[in-house]
C-alpha atoms as a PDB file:
ATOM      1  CA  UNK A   1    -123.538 318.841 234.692  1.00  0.00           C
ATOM      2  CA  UNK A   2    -126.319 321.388 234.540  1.00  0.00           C
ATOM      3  CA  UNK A   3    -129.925 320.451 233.965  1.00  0.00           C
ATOM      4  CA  UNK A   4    -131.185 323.673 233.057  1.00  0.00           C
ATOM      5  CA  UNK A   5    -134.289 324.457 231.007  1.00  0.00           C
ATOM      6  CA  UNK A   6    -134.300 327.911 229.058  1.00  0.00           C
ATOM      7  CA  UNK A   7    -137.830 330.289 228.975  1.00  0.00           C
ATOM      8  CA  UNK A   8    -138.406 333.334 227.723  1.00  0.00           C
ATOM      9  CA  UNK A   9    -141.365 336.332 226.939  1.00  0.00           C
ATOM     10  CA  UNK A  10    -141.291 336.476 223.313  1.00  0.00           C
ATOM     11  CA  UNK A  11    -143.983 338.639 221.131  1.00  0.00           C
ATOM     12  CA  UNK A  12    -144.232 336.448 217.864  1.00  0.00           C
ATOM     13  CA  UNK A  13    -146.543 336.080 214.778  1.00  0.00           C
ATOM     14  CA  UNK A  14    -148.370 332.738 213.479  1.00  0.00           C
ATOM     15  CA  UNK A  15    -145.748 330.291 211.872  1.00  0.00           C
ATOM     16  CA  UNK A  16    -142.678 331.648 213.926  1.00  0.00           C
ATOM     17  CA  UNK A  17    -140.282 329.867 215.947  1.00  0.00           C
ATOM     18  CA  UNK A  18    -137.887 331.064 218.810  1.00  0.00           C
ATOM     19  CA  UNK A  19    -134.271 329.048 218.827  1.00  0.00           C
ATOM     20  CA  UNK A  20    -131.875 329.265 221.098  1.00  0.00           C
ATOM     21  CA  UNK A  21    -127.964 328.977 220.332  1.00  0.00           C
ATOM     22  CA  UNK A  22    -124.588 329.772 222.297  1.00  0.00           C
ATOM     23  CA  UNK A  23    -121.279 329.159 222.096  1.00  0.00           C
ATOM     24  CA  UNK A  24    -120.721 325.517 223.387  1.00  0.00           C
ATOM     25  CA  UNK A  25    -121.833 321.673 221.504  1.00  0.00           C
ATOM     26  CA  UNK A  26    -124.653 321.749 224.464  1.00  0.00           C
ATOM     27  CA  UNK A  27    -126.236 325.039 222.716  1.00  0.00           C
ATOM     28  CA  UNK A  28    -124.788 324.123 218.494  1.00  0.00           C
ATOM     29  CA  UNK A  29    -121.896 326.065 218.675  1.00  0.00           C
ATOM     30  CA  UNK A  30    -123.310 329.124 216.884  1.00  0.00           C
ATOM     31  CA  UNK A  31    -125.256 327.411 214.415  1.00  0.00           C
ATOM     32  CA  UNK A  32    -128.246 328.945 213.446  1.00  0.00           C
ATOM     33  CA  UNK A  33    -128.752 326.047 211.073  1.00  0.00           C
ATOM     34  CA  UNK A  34    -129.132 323.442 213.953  1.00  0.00           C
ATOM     35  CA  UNK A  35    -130.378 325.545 216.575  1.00  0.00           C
ATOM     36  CA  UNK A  36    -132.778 324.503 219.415  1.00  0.00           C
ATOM     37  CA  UNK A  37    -135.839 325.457 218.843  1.00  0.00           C
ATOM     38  CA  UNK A  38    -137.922 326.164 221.824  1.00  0.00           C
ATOM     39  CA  UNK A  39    -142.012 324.997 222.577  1.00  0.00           C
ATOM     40  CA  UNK A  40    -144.954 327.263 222.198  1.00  0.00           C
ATOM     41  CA  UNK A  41    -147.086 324.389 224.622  1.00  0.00           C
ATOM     42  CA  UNK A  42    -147.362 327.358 226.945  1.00  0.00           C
ATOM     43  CA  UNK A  43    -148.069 330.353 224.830  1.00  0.00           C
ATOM     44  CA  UNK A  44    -150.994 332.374 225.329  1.00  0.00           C
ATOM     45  CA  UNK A  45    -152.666 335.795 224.495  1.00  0.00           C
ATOM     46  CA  UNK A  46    -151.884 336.718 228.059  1.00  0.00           C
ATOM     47  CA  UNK A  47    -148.501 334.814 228.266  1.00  0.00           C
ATOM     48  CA  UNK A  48    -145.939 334.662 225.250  1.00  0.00           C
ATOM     49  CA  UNK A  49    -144.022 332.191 226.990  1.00  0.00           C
ATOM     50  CA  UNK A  50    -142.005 329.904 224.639  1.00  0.00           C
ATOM     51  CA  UNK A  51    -139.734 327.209 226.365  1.00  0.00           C
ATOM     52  CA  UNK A  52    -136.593 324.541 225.874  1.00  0.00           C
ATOM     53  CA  UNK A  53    -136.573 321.052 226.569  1.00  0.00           C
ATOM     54  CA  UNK A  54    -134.082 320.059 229.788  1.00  0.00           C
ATOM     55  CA  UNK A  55    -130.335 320.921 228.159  1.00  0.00           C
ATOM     56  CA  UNK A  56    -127.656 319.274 230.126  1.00  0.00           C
ATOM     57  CA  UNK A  57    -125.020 321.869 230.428  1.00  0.00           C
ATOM     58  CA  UNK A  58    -121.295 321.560 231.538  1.00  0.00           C
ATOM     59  CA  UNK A  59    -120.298 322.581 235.011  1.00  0.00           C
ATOM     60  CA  UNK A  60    -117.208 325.329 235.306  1.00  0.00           C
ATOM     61  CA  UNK A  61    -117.389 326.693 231.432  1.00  0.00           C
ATOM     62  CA  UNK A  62    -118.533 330.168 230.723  1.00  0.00           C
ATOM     63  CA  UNK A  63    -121.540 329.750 228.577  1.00  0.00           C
ATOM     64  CA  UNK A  64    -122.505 332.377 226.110  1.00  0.00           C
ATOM     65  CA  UNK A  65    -125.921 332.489 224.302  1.00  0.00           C
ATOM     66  CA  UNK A  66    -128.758 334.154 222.445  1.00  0.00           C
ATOM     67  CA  UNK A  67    -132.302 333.714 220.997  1.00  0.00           C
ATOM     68  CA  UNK A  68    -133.787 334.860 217.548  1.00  0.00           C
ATOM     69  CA  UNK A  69    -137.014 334.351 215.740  1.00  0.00           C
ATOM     70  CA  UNK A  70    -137.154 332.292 212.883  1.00  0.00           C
ATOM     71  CA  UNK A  71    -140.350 333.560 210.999  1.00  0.00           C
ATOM     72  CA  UNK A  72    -142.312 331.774 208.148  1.00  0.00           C
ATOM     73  CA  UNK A  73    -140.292 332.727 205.367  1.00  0.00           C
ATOM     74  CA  UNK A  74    -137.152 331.398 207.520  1.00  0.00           C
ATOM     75  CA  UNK A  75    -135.864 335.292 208.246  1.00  0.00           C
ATOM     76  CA  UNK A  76    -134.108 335.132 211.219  1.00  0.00           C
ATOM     77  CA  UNK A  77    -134.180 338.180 213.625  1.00  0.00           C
ATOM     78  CA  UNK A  78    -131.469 337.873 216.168  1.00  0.00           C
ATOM     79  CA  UNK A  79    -132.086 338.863 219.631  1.00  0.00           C
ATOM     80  CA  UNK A  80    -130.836 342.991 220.077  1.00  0.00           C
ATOM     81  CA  UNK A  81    -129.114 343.194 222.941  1.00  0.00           C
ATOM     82  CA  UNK A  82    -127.174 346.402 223.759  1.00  0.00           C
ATOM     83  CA  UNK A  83    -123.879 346.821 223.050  1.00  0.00           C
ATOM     84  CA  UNK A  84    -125.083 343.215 220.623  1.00  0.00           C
ATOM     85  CA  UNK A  85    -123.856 341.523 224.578  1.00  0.00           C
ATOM     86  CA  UNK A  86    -124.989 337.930 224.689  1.00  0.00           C
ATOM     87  CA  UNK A  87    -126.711 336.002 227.601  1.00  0.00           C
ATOM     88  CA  UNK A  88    -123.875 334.553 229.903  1.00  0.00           C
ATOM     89  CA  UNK A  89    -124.331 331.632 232.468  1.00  0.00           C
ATOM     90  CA  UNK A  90    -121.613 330.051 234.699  1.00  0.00           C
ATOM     91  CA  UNK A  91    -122.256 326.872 236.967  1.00  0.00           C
ATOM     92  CA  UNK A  92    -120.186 326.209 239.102  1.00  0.00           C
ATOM     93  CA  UNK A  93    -121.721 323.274 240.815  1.00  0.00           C
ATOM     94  CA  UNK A  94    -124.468 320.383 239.726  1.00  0.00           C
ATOM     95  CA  UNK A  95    -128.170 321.810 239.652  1.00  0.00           C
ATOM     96  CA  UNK A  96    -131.155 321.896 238.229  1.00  0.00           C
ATOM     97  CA  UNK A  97    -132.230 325.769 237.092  1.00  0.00           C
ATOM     98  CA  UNK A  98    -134.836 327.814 234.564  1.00  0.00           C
ATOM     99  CA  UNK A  99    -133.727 330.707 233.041  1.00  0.00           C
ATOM    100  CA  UNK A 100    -136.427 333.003 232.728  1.00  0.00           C
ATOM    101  CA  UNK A 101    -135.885 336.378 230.366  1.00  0.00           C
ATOM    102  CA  UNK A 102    -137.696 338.369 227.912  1.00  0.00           C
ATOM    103  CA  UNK A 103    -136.575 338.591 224.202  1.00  0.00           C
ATOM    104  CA  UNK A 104    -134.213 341.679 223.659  1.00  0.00           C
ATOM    105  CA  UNK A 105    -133.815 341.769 227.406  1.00  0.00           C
ATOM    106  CA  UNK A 106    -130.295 341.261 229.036  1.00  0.00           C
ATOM    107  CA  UNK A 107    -131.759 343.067 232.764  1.00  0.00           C
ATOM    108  CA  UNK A 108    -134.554 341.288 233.423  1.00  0.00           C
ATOM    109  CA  UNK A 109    -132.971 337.668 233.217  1.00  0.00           C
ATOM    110  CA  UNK A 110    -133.528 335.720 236.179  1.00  0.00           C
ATOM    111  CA  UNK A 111    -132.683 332.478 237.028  1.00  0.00           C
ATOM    112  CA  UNK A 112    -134.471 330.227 239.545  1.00  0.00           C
ATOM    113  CA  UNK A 113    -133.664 327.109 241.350  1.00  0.00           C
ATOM    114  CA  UNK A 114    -134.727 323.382 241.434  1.00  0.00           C
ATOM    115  CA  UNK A 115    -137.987 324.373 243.137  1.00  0.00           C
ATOM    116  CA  UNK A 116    -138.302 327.579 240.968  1.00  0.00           C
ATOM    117  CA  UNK A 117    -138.487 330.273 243.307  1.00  0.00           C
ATOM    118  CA  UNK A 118    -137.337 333.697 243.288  1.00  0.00           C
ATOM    119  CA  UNK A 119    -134.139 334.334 244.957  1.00  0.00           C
ATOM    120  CA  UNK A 120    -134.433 337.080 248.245  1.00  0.00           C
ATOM    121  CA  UNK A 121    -132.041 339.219 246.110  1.00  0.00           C
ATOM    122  CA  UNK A 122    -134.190 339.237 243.319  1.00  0.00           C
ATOM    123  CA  UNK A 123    -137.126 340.136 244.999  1.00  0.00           C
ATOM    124  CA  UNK A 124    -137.124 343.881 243.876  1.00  0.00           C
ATOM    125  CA  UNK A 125    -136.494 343.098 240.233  1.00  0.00           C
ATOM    126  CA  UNK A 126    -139.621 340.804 240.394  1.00  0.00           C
ATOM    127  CA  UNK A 127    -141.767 343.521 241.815  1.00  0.00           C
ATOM    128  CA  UNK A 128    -140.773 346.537 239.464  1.00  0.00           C
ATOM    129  CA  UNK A 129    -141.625 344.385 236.109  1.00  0.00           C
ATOM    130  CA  UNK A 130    -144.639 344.970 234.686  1.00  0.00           C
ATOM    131  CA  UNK A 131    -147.582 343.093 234.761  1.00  0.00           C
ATOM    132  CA  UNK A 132    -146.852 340.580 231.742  1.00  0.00           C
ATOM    133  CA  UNK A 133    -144.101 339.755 233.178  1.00  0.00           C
ATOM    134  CA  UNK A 134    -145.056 339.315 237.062  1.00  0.00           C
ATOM    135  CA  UNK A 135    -147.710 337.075 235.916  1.00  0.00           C
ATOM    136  CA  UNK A 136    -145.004 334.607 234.313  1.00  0.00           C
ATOM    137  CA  UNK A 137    -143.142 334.691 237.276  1.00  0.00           C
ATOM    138  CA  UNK A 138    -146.264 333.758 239.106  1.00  0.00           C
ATOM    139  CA  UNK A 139    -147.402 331.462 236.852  1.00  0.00           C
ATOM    140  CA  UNK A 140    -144.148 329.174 237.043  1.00  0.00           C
ATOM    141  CA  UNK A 141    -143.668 329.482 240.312  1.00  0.00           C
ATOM    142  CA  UNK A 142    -147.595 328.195 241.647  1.00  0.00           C
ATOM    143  CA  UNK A 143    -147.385 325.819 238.641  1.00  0.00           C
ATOM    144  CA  UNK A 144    -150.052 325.467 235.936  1.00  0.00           C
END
């Protein structure tokens, strides 16, 4: 199994939540009745980082997901992704990973390891985002 924690930028208004569902039992199976809903602890006026708890994920299963807002009348606003694409994740073997993205985002994911640093290969992606979005990476990566 995967022990994978989910983050991701999302712009949102007093009283809404971001939740998080996909297509396996791990992520509710579609249900955006049940779905989980992900922590604000973290959010700030300079980062609008909302967060999962640790999921355990299976190993060798394609996994297939997306985030939406649920605001305070309990609209939901589905991620918009183009092409309406979900997130995908494979693993392959047993880890420990973050999956950082922004909301409405399918190029900028990034995932990062056990010790949450930025892959080599990655390391032009992380220097062409903006500044919001550097500063997250920097921020989880030197710790709070």
């Amino acid at each position: 199994m995967a022990e994978v924690t989910f983050k991701v930028i999302c712009d949102t208004n007093i009283g809404d939540l971001v939740c998080l569902v996909g297509n396996i039992p791990e992520l509710n199976s579609w249900n955006k009745l049940y779905p989980i809903f992900l922590s604000s602890e973290n959010y700030s006026s300079e980062c609008h980082l909302w967060q999962s708890d640790k999921l355990i994920l299976p190993l060798d299963t394609s996994i297939e997901y997306k985030f939406f807002i649920k605001d305070g009348s309990n609209k939901i606003i589905w991620e918009q992704l183009p092409g309406n694409a979900n997130h995908m994740l494979y693993f392959k073997t047993k880890q420990k990973a973050t999956v950082l993205g922004i909301f409405g985002n399918v190029n900028r994911q990034i995932s990062l390891s056990e010790n949450e640093f930025v892959k080599e290969d990655m390391k032009e992606d992380v220097n062409s985002m903006d500044f919001k979005f550097s500063s997250v990476i920097s921020f989880i990566t030197k710790g709070k």
